[in-house]
Protein backbone atom coordinates (compact mmCIF):
# COMPACT_ATOMS: atom_id res chain seq x y z
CA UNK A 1 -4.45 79.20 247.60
CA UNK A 2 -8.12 80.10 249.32
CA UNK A 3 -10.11 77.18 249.60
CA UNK A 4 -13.63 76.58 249.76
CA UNK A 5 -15.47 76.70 252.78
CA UNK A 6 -16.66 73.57 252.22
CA UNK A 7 -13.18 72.16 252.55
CA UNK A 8 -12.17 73.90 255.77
CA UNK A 9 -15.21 72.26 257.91
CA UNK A 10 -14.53 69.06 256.07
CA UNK A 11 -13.76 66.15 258.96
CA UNK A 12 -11.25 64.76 256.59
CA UNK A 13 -9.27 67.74 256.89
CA UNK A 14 -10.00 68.57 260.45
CA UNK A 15 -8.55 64.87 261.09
CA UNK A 16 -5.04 65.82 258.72
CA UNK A 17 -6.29 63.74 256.12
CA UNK A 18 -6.62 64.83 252.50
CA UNK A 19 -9.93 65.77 251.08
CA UNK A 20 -12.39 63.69 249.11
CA UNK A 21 -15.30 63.71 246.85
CA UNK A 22 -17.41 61.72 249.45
CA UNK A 23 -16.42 64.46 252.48
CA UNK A 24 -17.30 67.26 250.52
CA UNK A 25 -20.49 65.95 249.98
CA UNK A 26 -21.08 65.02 253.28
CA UNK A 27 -20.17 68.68 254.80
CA UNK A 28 -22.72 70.27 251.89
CA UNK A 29 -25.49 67.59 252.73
CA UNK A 30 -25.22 68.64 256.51
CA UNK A 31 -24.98 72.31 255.48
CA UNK A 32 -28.68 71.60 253.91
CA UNK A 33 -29.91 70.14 256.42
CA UNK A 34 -28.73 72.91 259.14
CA UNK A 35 -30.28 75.49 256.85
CA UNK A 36 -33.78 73.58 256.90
CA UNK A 37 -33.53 73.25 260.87
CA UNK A 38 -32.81 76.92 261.26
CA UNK A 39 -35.62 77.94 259.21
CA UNK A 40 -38.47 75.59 261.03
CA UNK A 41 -37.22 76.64 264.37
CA UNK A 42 -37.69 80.20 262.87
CA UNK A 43 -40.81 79.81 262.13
CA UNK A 44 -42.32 78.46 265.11
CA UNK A 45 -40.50 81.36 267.09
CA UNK A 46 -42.41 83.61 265.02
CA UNK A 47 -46.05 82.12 265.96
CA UNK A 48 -48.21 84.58 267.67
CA UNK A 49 -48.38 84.80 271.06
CA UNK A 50 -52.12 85.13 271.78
CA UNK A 51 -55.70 83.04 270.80
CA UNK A 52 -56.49 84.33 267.31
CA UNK A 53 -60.38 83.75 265.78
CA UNK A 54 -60.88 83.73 261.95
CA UNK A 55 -62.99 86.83 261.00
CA UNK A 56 -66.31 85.11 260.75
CA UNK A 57 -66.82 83.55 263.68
CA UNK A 58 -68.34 85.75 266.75
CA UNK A 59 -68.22 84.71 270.39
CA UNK A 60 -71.20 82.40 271.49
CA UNK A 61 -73.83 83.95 273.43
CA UNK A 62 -72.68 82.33 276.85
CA UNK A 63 -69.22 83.80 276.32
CA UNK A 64 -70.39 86.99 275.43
CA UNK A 65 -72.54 86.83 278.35
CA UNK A 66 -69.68 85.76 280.68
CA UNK A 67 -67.49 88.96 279.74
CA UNK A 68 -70.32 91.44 280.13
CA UNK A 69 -70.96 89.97 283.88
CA UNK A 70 -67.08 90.27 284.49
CA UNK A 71 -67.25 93.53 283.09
CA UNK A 72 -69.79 94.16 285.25
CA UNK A 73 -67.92 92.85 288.67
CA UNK A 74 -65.19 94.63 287.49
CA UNK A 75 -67.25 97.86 287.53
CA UNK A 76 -68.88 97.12 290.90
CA UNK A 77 -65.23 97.35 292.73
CA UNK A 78 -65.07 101.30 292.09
CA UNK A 79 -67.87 101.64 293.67
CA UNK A 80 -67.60 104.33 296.28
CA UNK A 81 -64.88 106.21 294.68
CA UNK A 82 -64.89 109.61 294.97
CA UNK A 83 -66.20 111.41 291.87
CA UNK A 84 -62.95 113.72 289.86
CA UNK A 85 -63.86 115.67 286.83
CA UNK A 86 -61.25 114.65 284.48
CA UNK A 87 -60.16 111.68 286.58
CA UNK A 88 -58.98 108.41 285.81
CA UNK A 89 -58.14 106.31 288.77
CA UNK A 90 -59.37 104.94 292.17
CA UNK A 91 -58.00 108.27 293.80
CA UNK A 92 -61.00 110.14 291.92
CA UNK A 93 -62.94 109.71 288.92
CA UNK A 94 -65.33 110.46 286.13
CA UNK A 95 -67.67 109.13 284.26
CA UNK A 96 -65.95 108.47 281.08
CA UNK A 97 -62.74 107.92 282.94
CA UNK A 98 -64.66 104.93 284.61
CA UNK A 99 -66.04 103.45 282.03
CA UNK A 100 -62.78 103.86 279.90
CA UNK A 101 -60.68 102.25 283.33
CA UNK A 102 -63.18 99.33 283.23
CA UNK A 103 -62.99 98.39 279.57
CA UNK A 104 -58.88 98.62 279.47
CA UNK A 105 -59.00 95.87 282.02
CA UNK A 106 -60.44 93.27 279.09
CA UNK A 107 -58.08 95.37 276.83
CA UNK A 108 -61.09 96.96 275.50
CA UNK A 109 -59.68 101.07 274.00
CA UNK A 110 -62.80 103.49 273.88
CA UNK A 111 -62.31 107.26 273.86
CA UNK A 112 -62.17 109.28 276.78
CA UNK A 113 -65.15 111.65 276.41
CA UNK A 114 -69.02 110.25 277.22
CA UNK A 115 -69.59 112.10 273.82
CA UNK A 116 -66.87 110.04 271.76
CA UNK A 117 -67.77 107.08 273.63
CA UNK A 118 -71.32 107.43 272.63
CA UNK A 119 -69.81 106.39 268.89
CA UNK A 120 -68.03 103.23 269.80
CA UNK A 121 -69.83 99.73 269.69
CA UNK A 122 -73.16 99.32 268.39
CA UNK A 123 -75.82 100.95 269.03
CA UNK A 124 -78.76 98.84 271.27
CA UNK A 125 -82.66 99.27 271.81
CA UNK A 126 -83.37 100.81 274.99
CA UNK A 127 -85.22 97.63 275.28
CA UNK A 128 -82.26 95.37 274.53
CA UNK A 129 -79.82 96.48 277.08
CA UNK A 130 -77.78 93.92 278.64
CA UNK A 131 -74.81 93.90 281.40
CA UNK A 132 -71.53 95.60 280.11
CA UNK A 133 -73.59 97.73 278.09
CA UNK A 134 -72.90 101.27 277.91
CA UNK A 135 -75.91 103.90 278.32
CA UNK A 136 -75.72 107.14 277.62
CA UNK A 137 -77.68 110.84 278.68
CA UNK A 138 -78.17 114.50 278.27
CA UNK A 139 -77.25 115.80 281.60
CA UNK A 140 -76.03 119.02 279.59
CA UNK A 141 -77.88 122.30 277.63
CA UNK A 142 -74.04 122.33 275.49
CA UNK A 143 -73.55 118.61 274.69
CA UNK A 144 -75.79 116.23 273.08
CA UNK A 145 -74.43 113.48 275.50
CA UNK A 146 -72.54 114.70 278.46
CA UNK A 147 -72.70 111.19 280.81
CA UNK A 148 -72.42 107.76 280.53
CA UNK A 149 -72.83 104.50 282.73
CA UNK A 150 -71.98 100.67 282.79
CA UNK A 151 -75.70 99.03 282.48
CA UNK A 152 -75.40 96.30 285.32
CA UNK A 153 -78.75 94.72 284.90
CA UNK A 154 -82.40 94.72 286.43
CA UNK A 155 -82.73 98.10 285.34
CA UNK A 156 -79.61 99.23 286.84
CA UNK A 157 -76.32 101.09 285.85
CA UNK A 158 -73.03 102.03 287.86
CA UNK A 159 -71.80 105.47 287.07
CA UNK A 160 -69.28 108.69 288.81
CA UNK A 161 -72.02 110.10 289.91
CA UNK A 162 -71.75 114.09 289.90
CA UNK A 163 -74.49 115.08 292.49
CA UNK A 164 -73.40 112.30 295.14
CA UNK A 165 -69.91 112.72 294.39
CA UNK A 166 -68.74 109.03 293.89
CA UNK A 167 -69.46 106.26 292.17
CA UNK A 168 -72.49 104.65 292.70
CA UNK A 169 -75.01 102.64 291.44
CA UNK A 170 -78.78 104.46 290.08
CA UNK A 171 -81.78 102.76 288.58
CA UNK A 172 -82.54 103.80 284.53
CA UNK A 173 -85.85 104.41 285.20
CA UNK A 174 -85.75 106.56 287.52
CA UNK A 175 -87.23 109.93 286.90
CA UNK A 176 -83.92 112.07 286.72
CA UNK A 177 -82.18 109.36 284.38
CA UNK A 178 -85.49 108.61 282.29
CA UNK A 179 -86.28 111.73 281.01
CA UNK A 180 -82.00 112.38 280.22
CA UNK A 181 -81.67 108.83 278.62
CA UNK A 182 -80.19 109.35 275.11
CA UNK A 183 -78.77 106.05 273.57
CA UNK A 184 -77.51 102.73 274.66
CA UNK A 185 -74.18 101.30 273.09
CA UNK A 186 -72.79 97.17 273.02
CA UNK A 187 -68.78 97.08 273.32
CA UNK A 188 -68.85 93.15 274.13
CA UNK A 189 -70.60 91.43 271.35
């Protein structure tokens, strides 16, 4: 004869007693109440791992402003780094390759190109421009934008500079970047 499973885990049993009414109930009741323990602990194993904000609420302005100088620091420690077409790390490096190294630090993923890059964000008033900021110029007859920088503030932006042949840090207005100046772009709202 099978019997229930109920009846195997019953204490009664497990002691060589006989089975009653008032055992089984007490193996189902703690059944029930193993079931609800396993599926809260579940749960709470399942609860993201990382600070999560609704959808409507934006960063306050000091926070924002705090990221954009960190981004900014950030930037500042490649300075000096010898200048790589195509390349990505401290051993040589690009423009877009610098600005796309500093932004995957705050887990940030722009394109690799200073043309593709000059999609991402929002755009920004010339006028507007504020640290972390990306700006953006014509330094090429074939590409509408064809370099890009890290705007660091007072009229300032870091960049893999081409013609010095490192990263370095060059002011907007001057007359080279001023008359090349295409578009500035806001990553860190």
């Amino acid at each position: 004869m099978t019997r229930p499973l109920w009846h195997t885990a019953d204490p009664a049993r497990l002691a060589g007693r006989r089975a009653t009414p008032n055992a089984a109930a007490w193996c189902l009741k703690n059944a029930f109440w193993a079931l609800v323990a396993i599926a809260l602990l579940s749960s709470c194993s399942s609860a993201p791992k990382y600070r999560s904000h609704s959808a409507d609420t934006k960063p306050t302005r000091d926070v924002a402003a705090a990221e954009r100088n960190e981004v900014v620091e950030y930037a500042k420690t490649f300075l000096g780094t010898p200048y790589r077409n195509g390349g990505t790390s401290r051993n040589g490096i690009d423009c877009s390759g610098l600005v796309t190294n500093v932004y995957r630090n705050f887990s940030v993923s722009l394109p690799r190109t200073s043309l593709d890059q000059s999609r991402a964000g929002e755009p920004i008033e010339r006028a507007r421009v504020a640290p972390g900021d990306l700006v953006f110029f014509k330094t090429s007859r074939s590409q509408p934008v064809s370099h890009v920088g890290i705007y660091i503030g007072d009229g300032r932006f870091i960049h893999a500079s081409t013609s010095a042949r490192r990263v370095r840090i060059d002011e907007l207005q001057s007359d080279y970047f001023r008359k090349r100046y295409v578009t500035a772009r806001r990553i860190i709202e």
